[in-house]
PDB file of N, CA and C in Angstrom:
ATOM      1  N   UNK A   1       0.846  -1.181   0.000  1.00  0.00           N
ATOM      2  CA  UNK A   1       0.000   0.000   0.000  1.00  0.00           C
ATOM      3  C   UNK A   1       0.891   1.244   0.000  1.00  0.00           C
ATOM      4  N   UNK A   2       0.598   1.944  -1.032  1.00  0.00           N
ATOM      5  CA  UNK A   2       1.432   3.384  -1.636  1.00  0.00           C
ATOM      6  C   UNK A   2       0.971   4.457   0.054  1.00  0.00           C
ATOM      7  N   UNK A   3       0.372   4.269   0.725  1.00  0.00           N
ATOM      8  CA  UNK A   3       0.114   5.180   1.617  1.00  0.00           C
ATOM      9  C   UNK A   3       0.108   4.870   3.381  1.00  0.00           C
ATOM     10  N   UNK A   4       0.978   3.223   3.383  1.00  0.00           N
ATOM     11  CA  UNK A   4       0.984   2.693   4.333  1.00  0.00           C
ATOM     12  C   UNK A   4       3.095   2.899   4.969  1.00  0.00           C
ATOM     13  N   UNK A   5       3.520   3.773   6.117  1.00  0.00           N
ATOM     14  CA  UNK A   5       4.558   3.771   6.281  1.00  0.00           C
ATOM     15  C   UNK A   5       5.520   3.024   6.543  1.00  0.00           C
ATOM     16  N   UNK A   6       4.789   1.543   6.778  1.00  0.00           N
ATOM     17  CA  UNK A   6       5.754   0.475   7.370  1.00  0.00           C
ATOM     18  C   UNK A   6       5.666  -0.327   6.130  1.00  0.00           C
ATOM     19  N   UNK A   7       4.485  -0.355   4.842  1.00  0.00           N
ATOM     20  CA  UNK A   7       5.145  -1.076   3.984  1.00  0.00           C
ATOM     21  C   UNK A   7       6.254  -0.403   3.185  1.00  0.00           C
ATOM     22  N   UNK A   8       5.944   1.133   3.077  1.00  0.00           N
ATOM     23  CA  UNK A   8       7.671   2.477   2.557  1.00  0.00           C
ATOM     24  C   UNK A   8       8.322   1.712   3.261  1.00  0.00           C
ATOM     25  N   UNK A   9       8.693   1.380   4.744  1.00  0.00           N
ATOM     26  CA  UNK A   9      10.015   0.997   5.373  1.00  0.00           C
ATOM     27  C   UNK A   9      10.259   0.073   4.574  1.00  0.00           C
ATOM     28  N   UNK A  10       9.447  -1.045   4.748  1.00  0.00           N
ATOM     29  CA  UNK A  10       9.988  -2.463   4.214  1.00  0.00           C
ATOM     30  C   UNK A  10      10.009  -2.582   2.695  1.00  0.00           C
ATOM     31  N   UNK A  11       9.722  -1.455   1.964  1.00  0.00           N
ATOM     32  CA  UNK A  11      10.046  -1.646   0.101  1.00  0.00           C
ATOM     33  C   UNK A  11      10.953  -0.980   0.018  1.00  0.00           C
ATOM     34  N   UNK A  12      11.929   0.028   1.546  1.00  0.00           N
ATOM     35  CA  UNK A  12      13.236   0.525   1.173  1.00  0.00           C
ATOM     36  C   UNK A  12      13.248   2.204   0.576  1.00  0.00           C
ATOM     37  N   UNK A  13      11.857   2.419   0.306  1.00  0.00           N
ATOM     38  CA  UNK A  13      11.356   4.030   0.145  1.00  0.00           C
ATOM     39  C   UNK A  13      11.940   4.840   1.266  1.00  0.00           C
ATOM     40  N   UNK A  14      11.357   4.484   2.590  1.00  0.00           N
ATOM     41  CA  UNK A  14      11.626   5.035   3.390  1.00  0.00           C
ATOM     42  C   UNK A  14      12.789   4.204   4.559  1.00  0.00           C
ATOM     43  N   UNK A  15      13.653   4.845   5.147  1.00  0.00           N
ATOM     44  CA  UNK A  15      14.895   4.516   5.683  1.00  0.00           C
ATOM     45  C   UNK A  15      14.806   4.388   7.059  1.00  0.00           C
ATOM     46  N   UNK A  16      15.380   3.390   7.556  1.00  0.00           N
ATOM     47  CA  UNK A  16      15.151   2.603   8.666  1.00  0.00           C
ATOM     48  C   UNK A  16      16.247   2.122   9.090  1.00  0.00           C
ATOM     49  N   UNK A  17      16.219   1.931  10.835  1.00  0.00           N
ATOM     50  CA  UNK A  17      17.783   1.713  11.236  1.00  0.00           C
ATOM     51  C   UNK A  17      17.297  -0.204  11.225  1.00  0.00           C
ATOM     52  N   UNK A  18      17.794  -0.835  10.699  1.00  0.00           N
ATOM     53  CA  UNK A  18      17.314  -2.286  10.484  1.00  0.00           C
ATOM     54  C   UNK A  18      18.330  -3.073  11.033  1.00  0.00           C
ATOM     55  N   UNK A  19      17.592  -4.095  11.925  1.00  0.00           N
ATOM     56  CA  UNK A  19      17.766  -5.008  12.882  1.00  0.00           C
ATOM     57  C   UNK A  19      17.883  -6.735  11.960  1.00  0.00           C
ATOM     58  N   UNK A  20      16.741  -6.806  11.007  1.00  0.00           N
ATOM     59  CA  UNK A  20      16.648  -8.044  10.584  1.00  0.00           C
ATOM     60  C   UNK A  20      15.874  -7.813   9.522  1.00  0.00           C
ATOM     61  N   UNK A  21      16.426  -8.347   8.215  1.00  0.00           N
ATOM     62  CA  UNK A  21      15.217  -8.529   7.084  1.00  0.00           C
ATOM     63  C   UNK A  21      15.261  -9.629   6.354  1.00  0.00           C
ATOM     64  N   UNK A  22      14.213 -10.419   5.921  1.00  0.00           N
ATOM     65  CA  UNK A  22      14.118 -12.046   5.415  1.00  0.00           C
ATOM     66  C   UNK A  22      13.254 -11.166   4.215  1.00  0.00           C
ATOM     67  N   UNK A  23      12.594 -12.339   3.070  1.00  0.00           N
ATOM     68  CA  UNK A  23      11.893 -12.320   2.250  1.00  0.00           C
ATOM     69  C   UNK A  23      10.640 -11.902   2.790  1.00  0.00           C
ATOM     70  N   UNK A  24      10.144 -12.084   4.390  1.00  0.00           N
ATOM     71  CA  UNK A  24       8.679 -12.165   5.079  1.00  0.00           C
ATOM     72  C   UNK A  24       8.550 -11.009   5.830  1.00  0.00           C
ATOM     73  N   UNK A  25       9.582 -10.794   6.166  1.00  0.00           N
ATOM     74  CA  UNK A  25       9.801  -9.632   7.357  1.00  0.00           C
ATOM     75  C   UNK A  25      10.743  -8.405   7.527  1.00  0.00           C
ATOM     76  N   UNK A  26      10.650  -7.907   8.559  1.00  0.00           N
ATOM     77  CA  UNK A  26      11.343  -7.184   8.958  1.00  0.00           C
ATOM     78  C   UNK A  26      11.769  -6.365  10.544  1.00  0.00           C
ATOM     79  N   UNK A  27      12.879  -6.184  10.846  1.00  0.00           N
ATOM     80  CA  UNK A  27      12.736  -5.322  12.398  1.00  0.00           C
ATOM     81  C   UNK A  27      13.358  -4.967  12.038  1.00  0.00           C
ATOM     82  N   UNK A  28      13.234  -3.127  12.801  1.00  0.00           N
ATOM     83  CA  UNK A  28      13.901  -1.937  13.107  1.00  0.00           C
ATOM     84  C   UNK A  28      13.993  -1.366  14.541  1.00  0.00           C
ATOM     85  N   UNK A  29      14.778  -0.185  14.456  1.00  0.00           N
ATOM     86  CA  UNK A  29      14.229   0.225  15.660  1.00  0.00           C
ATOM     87  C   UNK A  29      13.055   1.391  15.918  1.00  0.00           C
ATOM     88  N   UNK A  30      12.828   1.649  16.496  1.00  0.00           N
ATOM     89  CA  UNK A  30      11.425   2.323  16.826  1.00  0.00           C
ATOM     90  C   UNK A  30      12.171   4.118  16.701  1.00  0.00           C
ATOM     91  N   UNK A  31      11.797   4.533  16.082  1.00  0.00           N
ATOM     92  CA  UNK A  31      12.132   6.155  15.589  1.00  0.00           C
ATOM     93  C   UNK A  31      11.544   7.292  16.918  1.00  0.00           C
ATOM     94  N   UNK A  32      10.601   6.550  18.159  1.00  0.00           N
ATOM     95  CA  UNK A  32      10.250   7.073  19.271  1.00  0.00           C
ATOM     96  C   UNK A  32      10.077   5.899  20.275  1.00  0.00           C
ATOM     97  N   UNK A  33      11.775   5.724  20.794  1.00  0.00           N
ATOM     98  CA  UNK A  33      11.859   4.489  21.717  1.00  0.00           C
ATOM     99  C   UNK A  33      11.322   4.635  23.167  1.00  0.00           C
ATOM    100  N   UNK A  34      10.753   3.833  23.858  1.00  0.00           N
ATOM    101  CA  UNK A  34      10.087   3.958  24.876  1.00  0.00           C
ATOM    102  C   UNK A  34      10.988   3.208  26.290  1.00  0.00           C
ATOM    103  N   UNK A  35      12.297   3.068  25.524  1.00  0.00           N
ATOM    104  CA  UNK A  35      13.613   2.428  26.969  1.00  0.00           C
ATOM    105  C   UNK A  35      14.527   2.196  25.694  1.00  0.00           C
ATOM    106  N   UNK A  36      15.838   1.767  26.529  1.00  0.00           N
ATOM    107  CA  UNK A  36      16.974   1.814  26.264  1.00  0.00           C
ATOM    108  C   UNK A  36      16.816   0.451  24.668  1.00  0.00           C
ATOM    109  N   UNK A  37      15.565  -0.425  25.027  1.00  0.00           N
ATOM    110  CA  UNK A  37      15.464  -1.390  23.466  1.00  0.00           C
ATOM    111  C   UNK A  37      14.286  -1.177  22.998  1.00  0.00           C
ATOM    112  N   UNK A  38      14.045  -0.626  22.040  1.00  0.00           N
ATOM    113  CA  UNK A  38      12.461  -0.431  21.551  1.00  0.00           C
ATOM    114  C   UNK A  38      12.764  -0.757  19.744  1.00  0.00           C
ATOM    115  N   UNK A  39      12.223  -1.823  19.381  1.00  0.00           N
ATOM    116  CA  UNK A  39      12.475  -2.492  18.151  1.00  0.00           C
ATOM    117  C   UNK A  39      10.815  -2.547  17.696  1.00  0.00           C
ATOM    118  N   UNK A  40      10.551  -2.775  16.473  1.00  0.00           N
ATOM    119  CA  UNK A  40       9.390  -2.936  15.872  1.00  0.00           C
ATOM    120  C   UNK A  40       9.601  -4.393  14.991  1.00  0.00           C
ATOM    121  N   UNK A  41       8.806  -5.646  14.822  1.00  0.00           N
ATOM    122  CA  UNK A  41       8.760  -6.517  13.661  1.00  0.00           C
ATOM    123  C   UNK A  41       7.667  -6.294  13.009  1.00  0.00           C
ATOM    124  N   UNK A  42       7.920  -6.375  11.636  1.00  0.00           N
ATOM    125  CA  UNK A  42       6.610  -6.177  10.811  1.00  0.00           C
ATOM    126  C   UNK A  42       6.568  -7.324   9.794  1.00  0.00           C
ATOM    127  N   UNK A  43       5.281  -7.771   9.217  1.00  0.00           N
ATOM    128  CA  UNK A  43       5.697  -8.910   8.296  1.00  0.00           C
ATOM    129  C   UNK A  43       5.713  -7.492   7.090  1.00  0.00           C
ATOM    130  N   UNK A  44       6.326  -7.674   5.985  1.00  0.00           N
ATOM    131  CA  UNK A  44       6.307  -7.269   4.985  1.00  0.00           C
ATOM    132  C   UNK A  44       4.998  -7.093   3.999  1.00  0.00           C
ATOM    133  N   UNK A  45       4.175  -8.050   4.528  1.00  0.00           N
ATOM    134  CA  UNK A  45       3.115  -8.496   3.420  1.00  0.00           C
ATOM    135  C   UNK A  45       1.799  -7.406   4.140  1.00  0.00           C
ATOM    136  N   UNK A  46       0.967  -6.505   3.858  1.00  0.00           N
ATOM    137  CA  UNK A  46       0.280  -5.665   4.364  1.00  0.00           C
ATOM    138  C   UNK A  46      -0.839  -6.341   4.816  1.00  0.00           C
ATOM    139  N   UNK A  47      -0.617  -6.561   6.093  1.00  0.00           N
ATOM    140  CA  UNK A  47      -1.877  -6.924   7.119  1.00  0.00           C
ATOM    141  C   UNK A  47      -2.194  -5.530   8.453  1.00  0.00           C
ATOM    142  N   UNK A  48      -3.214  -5.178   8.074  1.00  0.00           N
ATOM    143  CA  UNK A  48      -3.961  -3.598   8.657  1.00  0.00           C
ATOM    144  C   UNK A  48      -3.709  -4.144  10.861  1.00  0.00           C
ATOM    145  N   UNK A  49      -4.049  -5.101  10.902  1.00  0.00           N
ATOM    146  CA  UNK A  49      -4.163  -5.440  12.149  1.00  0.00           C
ATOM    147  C   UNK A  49      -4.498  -7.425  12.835  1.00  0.00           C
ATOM    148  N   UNK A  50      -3.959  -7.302  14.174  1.00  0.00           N
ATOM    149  CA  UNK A  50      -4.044  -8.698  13.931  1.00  0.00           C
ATOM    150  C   UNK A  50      -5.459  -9.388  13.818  1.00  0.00           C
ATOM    151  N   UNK A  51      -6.445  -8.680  13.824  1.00  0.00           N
ATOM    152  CA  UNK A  51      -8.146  -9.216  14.038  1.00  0.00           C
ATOM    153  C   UNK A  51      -7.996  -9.490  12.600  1.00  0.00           C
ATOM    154  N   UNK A  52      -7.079  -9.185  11.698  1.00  0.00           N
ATOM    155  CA  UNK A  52      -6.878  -9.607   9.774  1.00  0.00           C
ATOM    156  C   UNK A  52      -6.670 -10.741   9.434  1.00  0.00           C
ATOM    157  N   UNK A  53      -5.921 -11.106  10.449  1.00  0.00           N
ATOM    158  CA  UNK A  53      -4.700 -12.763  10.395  1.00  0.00           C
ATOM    159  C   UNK A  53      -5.783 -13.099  10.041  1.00  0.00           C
ATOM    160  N   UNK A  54      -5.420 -14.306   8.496  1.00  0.00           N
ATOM    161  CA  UNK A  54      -5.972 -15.173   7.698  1.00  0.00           C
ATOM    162  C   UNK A  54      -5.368 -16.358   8.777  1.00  0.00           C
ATOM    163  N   UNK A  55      -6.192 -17.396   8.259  1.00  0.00           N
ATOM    164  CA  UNK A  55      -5.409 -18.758   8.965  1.00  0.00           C
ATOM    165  C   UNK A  55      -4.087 -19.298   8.295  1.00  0.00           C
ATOM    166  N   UNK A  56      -3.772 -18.631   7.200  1.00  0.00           N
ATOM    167  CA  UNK A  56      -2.752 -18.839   5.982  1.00  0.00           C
ATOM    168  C   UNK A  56      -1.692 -18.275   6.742  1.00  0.00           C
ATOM    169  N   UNK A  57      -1.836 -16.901   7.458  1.00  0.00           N
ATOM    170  CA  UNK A  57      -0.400 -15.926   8.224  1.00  0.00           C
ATOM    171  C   UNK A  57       0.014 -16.772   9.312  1.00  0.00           C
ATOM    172  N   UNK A  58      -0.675 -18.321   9.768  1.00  0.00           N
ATOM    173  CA  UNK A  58       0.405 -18.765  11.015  1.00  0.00           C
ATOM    174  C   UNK A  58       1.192 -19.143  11.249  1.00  0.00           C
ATOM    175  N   UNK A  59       1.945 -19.117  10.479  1.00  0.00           N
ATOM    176  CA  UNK A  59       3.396 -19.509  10.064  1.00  0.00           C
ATOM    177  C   UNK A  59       4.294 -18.536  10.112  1.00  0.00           C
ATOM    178  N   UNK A  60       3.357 -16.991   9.567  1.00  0.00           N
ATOM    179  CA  UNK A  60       4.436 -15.731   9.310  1.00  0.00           C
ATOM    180  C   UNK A  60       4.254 -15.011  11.254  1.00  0.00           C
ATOM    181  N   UNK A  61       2.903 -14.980  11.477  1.00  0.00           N
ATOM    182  CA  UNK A  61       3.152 -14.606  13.042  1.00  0.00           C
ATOM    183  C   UNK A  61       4.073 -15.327  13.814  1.00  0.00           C
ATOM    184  N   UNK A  62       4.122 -16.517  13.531  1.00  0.00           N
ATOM    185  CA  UNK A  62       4.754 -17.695  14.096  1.00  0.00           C
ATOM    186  C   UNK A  62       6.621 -17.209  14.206  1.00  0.00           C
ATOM    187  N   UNK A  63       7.411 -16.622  12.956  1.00  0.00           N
ATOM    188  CA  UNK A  63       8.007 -16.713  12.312  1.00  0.00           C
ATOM    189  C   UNK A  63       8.225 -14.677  13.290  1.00  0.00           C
ATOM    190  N   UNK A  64       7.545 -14.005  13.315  1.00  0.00           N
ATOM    191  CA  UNK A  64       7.551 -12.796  13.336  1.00  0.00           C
ATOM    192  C   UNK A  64       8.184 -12.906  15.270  1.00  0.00           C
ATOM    193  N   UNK A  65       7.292 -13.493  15.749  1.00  0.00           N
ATOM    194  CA  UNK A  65       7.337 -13.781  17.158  1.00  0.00           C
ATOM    195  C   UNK A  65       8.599 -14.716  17.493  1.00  0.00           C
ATOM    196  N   UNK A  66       8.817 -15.140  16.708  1.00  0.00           N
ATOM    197  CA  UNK A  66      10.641 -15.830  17.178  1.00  0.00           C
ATOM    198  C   UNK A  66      11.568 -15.188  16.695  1.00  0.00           C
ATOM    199  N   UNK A  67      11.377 -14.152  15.900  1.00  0.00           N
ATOM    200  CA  UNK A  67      12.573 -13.411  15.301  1.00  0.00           C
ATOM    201  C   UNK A  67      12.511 -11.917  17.003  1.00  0.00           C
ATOM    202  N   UNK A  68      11.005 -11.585  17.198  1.00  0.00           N
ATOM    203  CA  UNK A  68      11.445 -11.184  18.230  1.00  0.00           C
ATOM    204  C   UNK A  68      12.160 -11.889  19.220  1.00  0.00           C
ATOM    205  N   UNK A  69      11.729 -12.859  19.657  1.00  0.00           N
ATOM    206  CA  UNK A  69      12.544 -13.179  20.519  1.00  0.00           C
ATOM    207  C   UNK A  69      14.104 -13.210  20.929  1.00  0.00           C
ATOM    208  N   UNK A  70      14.717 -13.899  19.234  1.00  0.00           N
ATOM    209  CA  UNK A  70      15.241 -13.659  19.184  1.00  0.00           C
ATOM    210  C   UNK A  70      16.703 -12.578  19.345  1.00  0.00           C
ATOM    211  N   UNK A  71      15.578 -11.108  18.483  1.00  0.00           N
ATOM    212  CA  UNK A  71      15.740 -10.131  18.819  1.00  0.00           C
ATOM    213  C   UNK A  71      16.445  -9.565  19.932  1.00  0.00           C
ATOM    214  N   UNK A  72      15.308  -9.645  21.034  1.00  0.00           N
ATOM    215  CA  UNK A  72      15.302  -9.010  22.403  1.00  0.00           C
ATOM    216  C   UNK A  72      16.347  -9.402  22.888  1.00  0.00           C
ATOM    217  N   UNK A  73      16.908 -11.207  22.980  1.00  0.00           N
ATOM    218  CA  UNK A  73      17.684 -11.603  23.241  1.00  0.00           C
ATOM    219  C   UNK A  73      19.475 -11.024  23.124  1.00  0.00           C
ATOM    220  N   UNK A  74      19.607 -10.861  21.680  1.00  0.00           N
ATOM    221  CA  UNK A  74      20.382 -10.215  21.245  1.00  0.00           C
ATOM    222  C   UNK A  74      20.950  -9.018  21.811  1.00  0.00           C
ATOM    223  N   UNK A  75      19.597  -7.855  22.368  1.00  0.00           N
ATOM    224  CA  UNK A  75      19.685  -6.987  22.493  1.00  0.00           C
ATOM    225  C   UNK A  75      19.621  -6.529  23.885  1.00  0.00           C
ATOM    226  N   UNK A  76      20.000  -7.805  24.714  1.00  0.00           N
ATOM    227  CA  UNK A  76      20.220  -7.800  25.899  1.00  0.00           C
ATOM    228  C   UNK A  76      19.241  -8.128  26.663  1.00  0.00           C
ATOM    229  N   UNK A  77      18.263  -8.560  26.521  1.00  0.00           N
ATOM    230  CA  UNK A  77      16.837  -8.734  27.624  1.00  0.00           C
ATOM    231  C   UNK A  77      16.754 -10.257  27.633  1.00  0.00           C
ATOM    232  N   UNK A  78      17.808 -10.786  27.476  1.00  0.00           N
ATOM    233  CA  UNK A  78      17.272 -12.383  27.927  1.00  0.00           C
ATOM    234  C   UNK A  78      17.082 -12.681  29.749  1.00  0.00           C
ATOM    235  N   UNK A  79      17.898 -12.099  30.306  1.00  0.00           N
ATOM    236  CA  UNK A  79      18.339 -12.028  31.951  1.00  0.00           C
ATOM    237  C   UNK A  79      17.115 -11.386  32.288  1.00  0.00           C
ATOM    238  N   UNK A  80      16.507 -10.596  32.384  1.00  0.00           N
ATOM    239  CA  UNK A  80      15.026  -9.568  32.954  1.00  0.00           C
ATOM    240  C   UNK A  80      14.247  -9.633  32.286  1.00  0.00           C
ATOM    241  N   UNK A  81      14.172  -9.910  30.601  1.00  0.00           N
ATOM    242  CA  UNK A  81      12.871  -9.580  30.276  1.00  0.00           C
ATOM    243  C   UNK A  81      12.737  -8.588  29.320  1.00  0.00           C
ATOM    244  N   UNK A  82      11.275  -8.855  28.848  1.00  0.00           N
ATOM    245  CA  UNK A  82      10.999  -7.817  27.811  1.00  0.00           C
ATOM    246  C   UNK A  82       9.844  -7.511  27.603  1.00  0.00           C
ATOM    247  N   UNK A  83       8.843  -6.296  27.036  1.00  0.00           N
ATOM    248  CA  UNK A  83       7.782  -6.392  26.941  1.00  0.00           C
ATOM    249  C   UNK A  83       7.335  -6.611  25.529  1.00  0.00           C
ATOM    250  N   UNK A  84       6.559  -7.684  25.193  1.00  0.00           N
ATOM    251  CA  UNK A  84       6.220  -7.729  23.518  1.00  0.00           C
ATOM    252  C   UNK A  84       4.628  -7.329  23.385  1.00  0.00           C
ATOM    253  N   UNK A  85       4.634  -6.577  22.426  1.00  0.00           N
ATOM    254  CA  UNK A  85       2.969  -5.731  22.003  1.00  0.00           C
ATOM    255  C   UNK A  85       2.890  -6.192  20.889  1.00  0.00           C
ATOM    256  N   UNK A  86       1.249  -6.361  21.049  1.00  0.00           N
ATOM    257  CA  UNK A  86       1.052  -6.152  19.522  1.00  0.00           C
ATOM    258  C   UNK A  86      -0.188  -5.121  19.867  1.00  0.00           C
ATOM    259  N   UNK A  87      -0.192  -3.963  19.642  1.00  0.00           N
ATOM    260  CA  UNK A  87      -1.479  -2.791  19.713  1.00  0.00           C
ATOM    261  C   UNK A  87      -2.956  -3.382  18.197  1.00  0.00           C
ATOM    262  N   UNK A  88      -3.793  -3.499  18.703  1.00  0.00           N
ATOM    263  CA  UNK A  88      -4.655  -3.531  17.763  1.00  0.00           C
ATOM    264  C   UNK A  88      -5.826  -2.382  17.616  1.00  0.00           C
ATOM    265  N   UNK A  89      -6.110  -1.513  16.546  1.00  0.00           N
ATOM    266  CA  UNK A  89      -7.067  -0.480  16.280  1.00  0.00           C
ATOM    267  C   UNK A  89      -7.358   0.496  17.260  1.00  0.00           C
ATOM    268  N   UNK A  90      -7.957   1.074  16.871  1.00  0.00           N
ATOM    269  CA  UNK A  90      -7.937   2.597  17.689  1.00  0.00           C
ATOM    270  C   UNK A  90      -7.875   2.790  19.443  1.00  0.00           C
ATOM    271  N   UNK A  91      -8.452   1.704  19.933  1.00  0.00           N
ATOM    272  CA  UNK A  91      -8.925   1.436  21.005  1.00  0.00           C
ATOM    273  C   UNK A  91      -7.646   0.340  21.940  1.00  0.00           C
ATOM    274  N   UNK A  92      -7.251   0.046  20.611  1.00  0.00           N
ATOM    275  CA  UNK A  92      -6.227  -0.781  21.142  1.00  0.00           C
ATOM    276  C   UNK A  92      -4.882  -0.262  21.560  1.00  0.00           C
ATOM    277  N   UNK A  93      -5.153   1.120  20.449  1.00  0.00           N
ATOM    278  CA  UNK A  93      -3.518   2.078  20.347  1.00  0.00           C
ATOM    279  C   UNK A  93      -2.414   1.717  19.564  1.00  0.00           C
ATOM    280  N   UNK A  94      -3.199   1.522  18.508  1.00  0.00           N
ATOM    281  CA  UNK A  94      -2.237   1.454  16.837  1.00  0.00           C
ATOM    282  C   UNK A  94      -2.485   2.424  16.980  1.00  0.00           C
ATOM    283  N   UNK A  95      -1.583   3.307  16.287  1.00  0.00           N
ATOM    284  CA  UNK A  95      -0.797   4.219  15.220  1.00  0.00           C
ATOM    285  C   UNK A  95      -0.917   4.102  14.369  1.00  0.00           C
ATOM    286  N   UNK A  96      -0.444   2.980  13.888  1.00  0.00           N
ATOM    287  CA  UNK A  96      -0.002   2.463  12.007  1.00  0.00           C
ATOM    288  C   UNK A  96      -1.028   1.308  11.933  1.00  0.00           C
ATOM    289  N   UNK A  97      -2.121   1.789  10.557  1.00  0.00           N
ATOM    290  CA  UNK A  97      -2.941   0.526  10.102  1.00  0.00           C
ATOM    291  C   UNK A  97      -1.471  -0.721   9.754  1.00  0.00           C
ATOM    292  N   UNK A  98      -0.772  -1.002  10.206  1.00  0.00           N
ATOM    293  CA  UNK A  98       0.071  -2.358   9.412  1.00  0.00           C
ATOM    294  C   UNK A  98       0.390  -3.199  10.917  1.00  0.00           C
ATOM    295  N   UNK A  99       0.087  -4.355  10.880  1.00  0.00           N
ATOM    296  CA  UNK A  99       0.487  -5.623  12.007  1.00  0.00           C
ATOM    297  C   UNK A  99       1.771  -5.224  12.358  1.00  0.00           C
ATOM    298  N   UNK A 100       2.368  -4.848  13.459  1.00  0.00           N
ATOM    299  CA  UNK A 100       3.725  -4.861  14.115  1.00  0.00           C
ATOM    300  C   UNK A 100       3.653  -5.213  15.348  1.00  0.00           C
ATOM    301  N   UNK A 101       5.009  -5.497  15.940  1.00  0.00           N
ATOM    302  CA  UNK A 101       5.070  -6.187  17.022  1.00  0.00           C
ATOM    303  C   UNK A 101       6.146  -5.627  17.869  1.00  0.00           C
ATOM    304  N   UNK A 102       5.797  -4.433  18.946  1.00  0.00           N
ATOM    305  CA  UNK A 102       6.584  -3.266  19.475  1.00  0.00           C
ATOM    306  C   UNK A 102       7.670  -4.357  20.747  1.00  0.00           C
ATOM    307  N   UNK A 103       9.105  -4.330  21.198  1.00  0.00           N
ATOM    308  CA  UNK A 103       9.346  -5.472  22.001  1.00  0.00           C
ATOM    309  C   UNK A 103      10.376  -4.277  22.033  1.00  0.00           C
ATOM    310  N   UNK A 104       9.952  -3.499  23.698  1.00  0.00           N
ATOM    311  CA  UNK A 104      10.490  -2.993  24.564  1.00  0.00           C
ATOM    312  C   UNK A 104      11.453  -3.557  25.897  1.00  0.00           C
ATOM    313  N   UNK A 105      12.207  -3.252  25.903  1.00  0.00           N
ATOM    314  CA  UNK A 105      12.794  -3.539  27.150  1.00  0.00           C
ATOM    315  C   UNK A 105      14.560  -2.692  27.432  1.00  0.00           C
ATOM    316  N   UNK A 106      15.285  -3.100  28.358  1.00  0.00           N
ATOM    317  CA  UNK A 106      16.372  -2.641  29.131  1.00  0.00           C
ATOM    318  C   UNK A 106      16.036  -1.983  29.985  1.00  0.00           C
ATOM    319  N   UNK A 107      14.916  -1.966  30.697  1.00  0.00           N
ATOM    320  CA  UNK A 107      14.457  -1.040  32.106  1.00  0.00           C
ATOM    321  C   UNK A 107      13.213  -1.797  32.396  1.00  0.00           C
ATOM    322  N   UNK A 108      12.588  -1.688  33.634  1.00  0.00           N
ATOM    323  CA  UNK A 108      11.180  -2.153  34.896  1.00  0.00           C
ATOM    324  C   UNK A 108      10.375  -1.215  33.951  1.00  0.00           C
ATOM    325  N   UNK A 109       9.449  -2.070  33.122  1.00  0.00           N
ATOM    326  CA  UNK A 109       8.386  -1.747  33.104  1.00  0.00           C
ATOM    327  C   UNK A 109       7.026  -1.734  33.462  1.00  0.00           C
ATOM    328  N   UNK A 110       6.042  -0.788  33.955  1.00  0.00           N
ATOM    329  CA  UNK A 110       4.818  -0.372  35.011  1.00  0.00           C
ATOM    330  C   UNK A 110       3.594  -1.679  34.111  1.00  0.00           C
ATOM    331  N   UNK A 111       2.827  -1.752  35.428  1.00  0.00           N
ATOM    332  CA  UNK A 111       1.553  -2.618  34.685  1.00  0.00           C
ATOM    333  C   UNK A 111       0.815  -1.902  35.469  1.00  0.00           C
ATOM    334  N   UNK A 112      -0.488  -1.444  34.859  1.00  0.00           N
ATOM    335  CA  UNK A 112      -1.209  -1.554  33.770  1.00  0.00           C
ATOM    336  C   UNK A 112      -0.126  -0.013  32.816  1.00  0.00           C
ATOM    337  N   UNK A 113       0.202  -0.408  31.705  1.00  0.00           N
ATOM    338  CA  UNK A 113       0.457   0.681  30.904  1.00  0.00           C
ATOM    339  C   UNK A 113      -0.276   1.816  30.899  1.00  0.00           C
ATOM    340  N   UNK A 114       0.763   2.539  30.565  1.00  0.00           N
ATOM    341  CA  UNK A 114      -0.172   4.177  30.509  1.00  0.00           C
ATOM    342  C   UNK A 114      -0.922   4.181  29.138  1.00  0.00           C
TER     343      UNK A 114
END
């Protein structure tokens, strides 16, 4: 989608500090980090939100959610922890109509979120 910003990231239009990119996916870091690790995964393929997931994407969520893990790991949060989001629609507190998967951590984060 010509008017969606995370599929610009992931077609390379728009520029991104990049963590990981496959044929399916992608992570960056978050351009307004919320602690010392604030990364985004996105699948590449334009899904608006996760209430979208076809039964066909469980392989790519599947696939999206171990690359975070991965991720976080990497990036120091295997020892404490990390927080992984996925925000869904207005109410949920997307931002961006596109499926991402926000995985905060390097500091105590509060429950219930602000």
């Amino acid at each position: 989608m010509s008017n969606c910003i995370f599929c610009n990231i992931a077609s390379g239009i728009i520029p991104a500090q990049k963590l990981y990119e496959d044929e399916e996916i992608l992570a960056f870091q978050d351009v307004s980090p919320q602690g010392p690790v604030h990364f985004l995964v996105i699948p590449k393929k334009h899904i608006p939100n996760i209430m979208e997931l076809e039964v066909t994407d469980t392989l790519l969520i599947g696939r999206m959610l171990h690359k975070a893990q991965a991720l976080a790991q990497e990036q120091g949060c295997a020892e404490k922890g990390a927080r992984f989001v996925i925000n869904c629609k207005s109410h949920g507190g997307q931002t961006v109509d596109h499926l991402h998967i926000h995985v905060i951590g390097g500091r105590p984060l509060g429950w219930p979120p602000g």
